[in-house]
N, C-alpha and C. Protein backbone atom coordinates (compact mmCIF):
# COMPACT_ATOMS: atom_id res chain seq x y z
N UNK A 1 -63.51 4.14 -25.95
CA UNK A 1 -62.87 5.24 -26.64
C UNK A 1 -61.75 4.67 -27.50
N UNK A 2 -61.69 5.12 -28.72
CA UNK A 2 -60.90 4.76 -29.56
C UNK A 2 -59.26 5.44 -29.23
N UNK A 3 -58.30 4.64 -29.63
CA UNK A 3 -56.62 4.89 -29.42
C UNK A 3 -56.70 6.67 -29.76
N UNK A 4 -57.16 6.53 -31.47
CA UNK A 4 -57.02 7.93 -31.78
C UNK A 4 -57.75 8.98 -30.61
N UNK A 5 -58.61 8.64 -30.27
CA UNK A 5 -59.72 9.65 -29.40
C UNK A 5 -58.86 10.12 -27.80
N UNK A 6 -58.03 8.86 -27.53
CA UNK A 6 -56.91 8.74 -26.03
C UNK A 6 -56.23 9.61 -26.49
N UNK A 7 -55.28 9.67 -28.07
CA UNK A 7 -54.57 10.46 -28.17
C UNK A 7 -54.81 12.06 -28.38
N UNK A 8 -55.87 12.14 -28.38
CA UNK A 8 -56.66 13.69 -28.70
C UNK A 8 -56.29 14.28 -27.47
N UNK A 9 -57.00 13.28 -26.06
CA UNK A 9 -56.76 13.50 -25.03
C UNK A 9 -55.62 13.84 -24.43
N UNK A 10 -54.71 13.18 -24.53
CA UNK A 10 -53.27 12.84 -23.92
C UNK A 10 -52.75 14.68 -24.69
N UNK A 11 -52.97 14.70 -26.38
CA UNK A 11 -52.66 15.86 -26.68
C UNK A 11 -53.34 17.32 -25.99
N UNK A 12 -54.85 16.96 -25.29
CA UNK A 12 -55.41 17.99 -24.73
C UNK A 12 -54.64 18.33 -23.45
N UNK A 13 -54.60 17.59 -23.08
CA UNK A 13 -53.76 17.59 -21.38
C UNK A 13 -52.75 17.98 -21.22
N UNK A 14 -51.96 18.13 -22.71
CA UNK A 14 -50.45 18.24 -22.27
C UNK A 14 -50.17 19.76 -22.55
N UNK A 15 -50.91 20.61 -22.84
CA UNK A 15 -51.13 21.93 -23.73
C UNK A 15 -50.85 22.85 -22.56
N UNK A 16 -50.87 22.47 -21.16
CA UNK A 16 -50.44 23.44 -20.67
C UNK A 16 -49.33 24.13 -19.84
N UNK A 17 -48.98 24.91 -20.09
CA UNK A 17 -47.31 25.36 -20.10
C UNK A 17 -47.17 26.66 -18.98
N UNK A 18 -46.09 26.56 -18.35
CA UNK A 18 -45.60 27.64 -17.56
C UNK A 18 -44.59 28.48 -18.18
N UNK A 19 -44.36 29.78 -17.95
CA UNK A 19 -43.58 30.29 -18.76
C UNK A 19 -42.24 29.80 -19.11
N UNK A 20 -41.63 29.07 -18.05
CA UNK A 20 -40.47 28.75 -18.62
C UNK A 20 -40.19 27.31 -17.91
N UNK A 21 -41.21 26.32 -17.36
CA UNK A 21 -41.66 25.00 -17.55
C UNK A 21 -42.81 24.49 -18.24
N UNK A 22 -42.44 23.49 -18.06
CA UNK A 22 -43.57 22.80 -18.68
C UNK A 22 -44.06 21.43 -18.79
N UNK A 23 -44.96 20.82 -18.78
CA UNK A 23 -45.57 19.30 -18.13
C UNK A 23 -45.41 18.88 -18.96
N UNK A 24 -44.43 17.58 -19.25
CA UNK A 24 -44.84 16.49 -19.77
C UNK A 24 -46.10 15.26 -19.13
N UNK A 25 -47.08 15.58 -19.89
CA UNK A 25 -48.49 14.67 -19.26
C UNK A 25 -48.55 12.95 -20.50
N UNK A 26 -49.21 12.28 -19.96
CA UNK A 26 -49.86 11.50 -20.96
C UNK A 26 -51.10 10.99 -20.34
N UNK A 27 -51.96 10.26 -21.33
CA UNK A 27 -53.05 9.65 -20.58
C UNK A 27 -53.10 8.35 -21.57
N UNK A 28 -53.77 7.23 -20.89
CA UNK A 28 -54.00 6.11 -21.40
C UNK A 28 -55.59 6.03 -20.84
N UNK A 29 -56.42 6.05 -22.06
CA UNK A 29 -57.87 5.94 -21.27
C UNK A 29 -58.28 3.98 -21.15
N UNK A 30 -59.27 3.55 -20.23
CA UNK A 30 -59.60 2.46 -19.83
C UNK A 30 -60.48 1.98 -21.63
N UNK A 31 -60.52 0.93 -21.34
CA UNK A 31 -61.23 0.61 -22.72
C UNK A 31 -62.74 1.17 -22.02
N UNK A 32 -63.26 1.34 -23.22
CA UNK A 32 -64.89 1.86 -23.28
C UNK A 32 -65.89 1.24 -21.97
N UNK A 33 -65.67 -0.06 -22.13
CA UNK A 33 -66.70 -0.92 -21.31
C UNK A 33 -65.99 -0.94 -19.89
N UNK A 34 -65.08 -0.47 -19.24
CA UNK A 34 -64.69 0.04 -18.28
C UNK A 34 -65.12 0.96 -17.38
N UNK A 35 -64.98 1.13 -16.32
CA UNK A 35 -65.92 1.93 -15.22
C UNK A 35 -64.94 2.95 -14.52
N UNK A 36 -64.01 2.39 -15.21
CA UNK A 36 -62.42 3.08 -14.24
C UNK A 36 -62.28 4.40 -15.18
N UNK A 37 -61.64 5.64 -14.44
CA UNK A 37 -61.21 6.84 -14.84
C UNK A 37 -60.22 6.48 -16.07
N UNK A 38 -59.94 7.23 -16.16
CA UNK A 38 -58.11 7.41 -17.66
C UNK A 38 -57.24 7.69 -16.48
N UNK A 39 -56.08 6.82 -16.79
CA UNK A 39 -54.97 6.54 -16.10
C UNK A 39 -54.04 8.01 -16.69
N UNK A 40 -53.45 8.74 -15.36
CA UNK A 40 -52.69 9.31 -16.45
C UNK A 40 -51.57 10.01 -15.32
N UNK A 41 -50.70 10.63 -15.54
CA UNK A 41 -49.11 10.75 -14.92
C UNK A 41 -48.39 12.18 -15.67
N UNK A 42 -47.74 12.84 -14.99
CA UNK A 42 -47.32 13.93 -15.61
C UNK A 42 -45.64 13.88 -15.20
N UNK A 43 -44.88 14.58 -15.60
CA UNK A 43 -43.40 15.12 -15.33
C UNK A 43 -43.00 16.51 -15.59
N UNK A 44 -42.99 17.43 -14.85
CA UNK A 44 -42.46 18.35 -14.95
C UNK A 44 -41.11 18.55 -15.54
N UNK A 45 -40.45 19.73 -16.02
CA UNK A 45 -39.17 19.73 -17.16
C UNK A 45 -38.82 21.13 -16.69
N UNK A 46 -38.42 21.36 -15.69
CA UNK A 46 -38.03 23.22 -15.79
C UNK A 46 -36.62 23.51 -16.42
N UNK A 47 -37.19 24.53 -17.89
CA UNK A 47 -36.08 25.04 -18.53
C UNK A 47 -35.54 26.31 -18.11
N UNK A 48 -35.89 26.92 -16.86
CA UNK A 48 -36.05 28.36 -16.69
C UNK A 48 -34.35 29.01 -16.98
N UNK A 49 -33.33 27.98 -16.82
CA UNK A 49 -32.33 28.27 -16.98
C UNK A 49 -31.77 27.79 -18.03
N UNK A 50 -32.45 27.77 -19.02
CA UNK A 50 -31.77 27.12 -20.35
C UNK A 50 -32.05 27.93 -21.73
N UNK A 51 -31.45 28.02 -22.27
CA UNK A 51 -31.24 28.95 -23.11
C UNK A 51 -31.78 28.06 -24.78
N UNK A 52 -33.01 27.63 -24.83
CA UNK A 52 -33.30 27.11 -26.31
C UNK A 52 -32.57 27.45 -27.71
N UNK A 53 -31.98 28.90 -27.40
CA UNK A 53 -31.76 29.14 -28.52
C UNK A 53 -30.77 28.49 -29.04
N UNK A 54 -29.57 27.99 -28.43
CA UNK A 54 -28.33 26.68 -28.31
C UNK A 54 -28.86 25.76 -28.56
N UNK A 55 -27.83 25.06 -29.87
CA UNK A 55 -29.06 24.55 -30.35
C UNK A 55 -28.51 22.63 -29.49
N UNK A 56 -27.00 23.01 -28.72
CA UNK A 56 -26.57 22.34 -27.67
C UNK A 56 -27.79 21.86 -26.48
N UNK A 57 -28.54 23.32 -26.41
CA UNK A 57 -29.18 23.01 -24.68
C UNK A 57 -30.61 22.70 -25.47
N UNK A 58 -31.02 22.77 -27.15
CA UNK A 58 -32.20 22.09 -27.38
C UNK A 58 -31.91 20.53 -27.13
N UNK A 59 -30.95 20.07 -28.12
CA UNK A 59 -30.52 18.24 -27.78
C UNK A 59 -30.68 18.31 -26.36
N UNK A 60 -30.14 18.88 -25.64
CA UNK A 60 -29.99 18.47 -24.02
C UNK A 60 -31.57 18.22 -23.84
N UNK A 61 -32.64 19.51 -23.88
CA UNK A 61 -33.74 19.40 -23.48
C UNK A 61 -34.85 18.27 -24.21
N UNK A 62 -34.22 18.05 -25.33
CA UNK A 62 -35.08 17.31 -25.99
C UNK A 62 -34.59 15.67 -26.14
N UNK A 63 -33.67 15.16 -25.17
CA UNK A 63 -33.18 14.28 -24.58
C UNK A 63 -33.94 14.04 -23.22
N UNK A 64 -34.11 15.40 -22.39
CA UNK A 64 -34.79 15.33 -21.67
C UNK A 64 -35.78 14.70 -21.54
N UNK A 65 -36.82 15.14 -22.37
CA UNK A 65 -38.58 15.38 -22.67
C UNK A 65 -38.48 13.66 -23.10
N UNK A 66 -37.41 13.18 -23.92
CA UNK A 66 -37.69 11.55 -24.68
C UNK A 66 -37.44 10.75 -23.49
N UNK A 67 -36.43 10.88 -22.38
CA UNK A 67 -36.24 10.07 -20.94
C UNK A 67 -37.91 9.95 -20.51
N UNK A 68 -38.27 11.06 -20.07
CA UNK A 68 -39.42 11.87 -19.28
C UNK A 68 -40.63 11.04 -19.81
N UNK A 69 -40.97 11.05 -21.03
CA UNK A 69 -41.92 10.66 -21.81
C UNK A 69 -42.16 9.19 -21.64
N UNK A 70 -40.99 8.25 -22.06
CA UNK A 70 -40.92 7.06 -21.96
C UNK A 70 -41.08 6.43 -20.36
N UNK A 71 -40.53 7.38 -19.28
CA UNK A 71 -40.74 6.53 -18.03
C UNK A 71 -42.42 7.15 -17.52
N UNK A 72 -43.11 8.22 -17.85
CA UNK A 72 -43.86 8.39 -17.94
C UNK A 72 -45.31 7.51 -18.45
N UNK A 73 -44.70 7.06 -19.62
CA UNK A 73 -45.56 6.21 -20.90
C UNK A 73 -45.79 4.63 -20.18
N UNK A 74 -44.66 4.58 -19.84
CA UNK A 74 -44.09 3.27 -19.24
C UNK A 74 -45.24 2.81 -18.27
N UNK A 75 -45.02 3.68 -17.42
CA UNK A 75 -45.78 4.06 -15.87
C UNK A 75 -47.17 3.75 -16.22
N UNK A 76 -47.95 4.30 -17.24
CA UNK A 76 -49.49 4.15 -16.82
C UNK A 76 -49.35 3.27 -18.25
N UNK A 77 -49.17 3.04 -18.92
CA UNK A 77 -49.34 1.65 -19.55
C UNK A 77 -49.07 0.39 -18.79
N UNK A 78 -48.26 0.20 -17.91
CA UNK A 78 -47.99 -0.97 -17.02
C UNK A 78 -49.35 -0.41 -15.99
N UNK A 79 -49.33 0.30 -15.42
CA UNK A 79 -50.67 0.56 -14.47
C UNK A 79 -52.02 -0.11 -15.49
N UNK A 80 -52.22 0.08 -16.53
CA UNK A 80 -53.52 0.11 -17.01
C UNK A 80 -53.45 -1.29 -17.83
N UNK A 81 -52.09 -1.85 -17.76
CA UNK A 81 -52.25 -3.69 -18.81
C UNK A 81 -52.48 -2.90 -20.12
N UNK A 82 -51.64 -2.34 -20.67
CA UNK A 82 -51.91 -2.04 -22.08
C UNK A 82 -50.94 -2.60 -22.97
N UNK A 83 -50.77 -2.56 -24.28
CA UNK A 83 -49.73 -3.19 -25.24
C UNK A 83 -48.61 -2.31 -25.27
N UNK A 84 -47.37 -2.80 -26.13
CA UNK A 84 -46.14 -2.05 -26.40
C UNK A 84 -46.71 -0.51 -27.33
N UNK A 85 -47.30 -1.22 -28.24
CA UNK A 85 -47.99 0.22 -29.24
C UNK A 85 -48.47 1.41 -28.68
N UNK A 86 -49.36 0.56 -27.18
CA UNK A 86 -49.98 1.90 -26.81
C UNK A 86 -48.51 2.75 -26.30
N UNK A 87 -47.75 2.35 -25.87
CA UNK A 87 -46.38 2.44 -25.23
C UNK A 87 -45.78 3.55 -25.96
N UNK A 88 -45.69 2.92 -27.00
CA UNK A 88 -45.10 3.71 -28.49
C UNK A 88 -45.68 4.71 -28.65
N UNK A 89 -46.96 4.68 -29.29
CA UNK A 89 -47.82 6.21 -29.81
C UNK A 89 -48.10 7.11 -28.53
N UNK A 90 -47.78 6.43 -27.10
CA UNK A 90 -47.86 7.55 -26.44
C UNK A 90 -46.56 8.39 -26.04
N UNK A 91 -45.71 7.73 -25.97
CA UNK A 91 -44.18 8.07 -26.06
C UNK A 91 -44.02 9.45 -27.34
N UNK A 92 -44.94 8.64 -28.68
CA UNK A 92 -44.59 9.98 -29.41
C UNK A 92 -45.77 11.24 -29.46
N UNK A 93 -46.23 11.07 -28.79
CA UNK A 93 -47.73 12.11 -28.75
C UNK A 93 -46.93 12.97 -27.86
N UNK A 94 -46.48 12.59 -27.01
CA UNK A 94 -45.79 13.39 -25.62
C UNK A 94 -44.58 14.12 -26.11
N UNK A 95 -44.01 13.49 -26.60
CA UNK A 95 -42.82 14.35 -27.34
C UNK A 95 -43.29 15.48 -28.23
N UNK A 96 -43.66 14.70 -29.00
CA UNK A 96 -44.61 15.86 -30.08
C UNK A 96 -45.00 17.41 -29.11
N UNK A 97 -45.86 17.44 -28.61
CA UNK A 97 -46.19 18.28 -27.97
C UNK A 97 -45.75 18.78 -27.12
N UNK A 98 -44.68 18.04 -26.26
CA UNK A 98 -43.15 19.03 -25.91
C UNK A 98 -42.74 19.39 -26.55
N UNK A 99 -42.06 18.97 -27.44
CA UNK A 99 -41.09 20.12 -28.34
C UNK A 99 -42.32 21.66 -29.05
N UNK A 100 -43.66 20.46 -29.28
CA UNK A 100 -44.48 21.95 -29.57
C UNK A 100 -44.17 22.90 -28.41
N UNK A 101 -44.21 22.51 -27.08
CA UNK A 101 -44.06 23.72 -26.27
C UNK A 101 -42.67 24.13 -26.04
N UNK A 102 -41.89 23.60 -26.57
CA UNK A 102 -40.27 23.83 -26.60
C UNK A 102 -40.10 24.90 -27.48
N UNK A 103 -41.04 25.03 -29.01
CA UNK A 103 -41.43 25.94 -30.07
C UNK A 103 -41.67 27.18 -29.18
N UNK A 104 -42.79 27.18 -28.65
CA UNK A 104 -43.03 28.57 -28.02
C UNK A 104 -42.48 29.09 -27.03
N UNK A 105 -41.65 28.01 -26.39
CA UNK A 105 -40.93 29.08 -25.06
C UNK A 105 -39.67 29.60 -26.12
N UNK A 106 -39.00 29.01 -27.43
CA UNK A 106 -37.81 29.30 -28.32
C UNK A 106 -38.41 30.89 -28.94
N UNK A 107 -39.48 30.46 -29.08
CA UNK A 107 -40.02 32.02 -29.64
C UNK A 107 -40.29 33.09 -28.76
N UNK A 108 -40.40 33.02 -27.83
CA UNK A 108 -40.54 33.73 -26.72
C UNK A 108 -39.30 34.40 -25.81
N UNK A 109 -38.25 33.13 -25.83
CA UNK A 109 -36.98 33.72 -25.51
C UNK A 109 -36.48 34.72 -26.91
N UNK A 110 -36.36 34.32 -28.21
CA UNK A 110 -35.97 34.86 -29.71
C UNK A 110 -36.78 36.44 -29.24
N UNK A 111 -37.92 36.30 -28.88
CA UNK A 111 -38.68 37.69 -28.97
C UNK A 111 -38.47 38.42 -28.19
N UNK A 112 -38.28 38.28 -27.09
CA UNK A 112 -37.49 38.65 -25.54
C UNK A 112 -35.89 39.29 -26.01
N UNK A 113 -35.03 38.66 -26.52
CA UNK A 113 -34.01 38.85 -27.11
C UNK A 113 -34.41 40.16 -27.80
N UNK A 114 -34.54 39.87 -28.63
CA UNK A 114 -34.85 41.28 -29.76
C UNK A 114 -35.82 42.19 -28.77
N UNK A 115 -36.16 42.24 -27.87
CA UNK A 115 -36.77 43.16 -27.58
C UNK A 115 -35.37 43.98 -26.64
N UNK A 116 -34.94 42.94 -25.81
CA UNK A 116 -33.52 43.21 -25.31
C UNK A 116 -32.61 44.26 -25.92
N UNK A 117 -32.71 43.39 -27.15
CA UNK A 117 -31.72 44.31 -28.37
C UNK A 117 -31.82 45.98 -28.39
N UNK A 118 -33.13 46.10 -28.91
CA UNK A 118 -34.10 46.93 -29.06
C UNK A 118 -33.59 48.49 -27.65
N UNK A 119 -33.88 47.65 -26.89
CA UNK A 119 -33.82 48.52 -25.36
C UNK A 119 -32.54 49.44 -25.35
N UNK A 120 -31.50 48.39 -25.93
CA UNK A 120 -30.10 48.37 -25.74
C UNK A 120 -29.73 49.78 -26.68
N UNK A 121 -30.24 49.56 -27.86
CA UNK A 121 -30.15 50.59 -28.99
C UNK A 121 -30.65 51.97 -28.48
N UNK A 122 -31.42 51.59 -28.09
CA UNK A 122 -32.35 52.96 -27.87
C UNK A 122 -31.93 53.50 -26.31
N UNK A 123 -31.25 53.15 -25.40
CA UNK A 123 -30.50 53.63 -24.18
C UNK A 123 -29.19 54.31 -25.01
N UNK A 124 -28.23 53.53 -25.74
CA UNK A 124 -27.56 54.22 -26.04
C UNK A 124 -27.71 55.15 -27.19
N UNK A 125 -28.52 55.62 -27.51
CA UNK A 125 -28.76 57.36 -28.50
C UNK A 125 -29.03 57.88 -27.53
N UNK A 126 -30.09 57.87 -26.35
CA UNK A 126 -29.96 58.60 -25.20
C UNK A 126 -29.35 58.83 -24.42
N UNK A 127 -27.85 58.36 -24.28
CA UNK A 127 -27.39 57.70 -23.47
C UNK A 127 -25.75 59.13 -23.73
């Protein structure tokens, strides 16, 4: 399997999210002529108490996810004898797609908010 094809993977795996955690995964697959599974390692990140919309507790979280990623990356590249590169492009595949899911829990809290808002308005005319 080709690097690009690992990284398809590593991006498939990491897609799935809890409402207000979410896995940092990676995978490093075995070269082709290999018999062995894809090496691969996850880290959990719970934001449930963090407020994305700060754009303070994004750096925080997205400090997070780059620690997470790298000892993660680290981990099954040393497990599997792979190079620094693979090291690298998986370090940024993982990030990538955290902060993608960092995107949707931000939109989700933003939408939550305004719905908040919303509630607030409309209790007090009845109110």
């Amino acid at each position: 399997m080709s690097l690009q094809g690992m990284m398809k993977k590593v991006n498939s795996m990491i897609r799935s999210m809890l409402l207000t955690a979410f896995a940092l995964t990676a995978t490093i697959a075995a070269p082709a002529f290999a018999q062995e599974p894809p090496v691969q390692a996850s880290q959990n990140i719970n934001i449930s108490q963090v407020d994305l919309r700060d754009e303070a507790n994004w750096r925080m979280v997205d400090r997070q996810v780059a620690a997470a990623a790298e000892t993660v990356c680290h981990r099954i590249v040393q497990a599997s004898d792979r190079y620094s590169a693979d090291v690298d492009e998986c370090v940024e595949n993982a990030k990538h797609d955290a902060q993608r899911q960092m995107r949707q829990v931000l939109a989700r809290q933003e939408a939550d908010a305004k719905v908040r808002f919303a509630n607030l308005g409309s209790t007090a005319r009845h109110g």
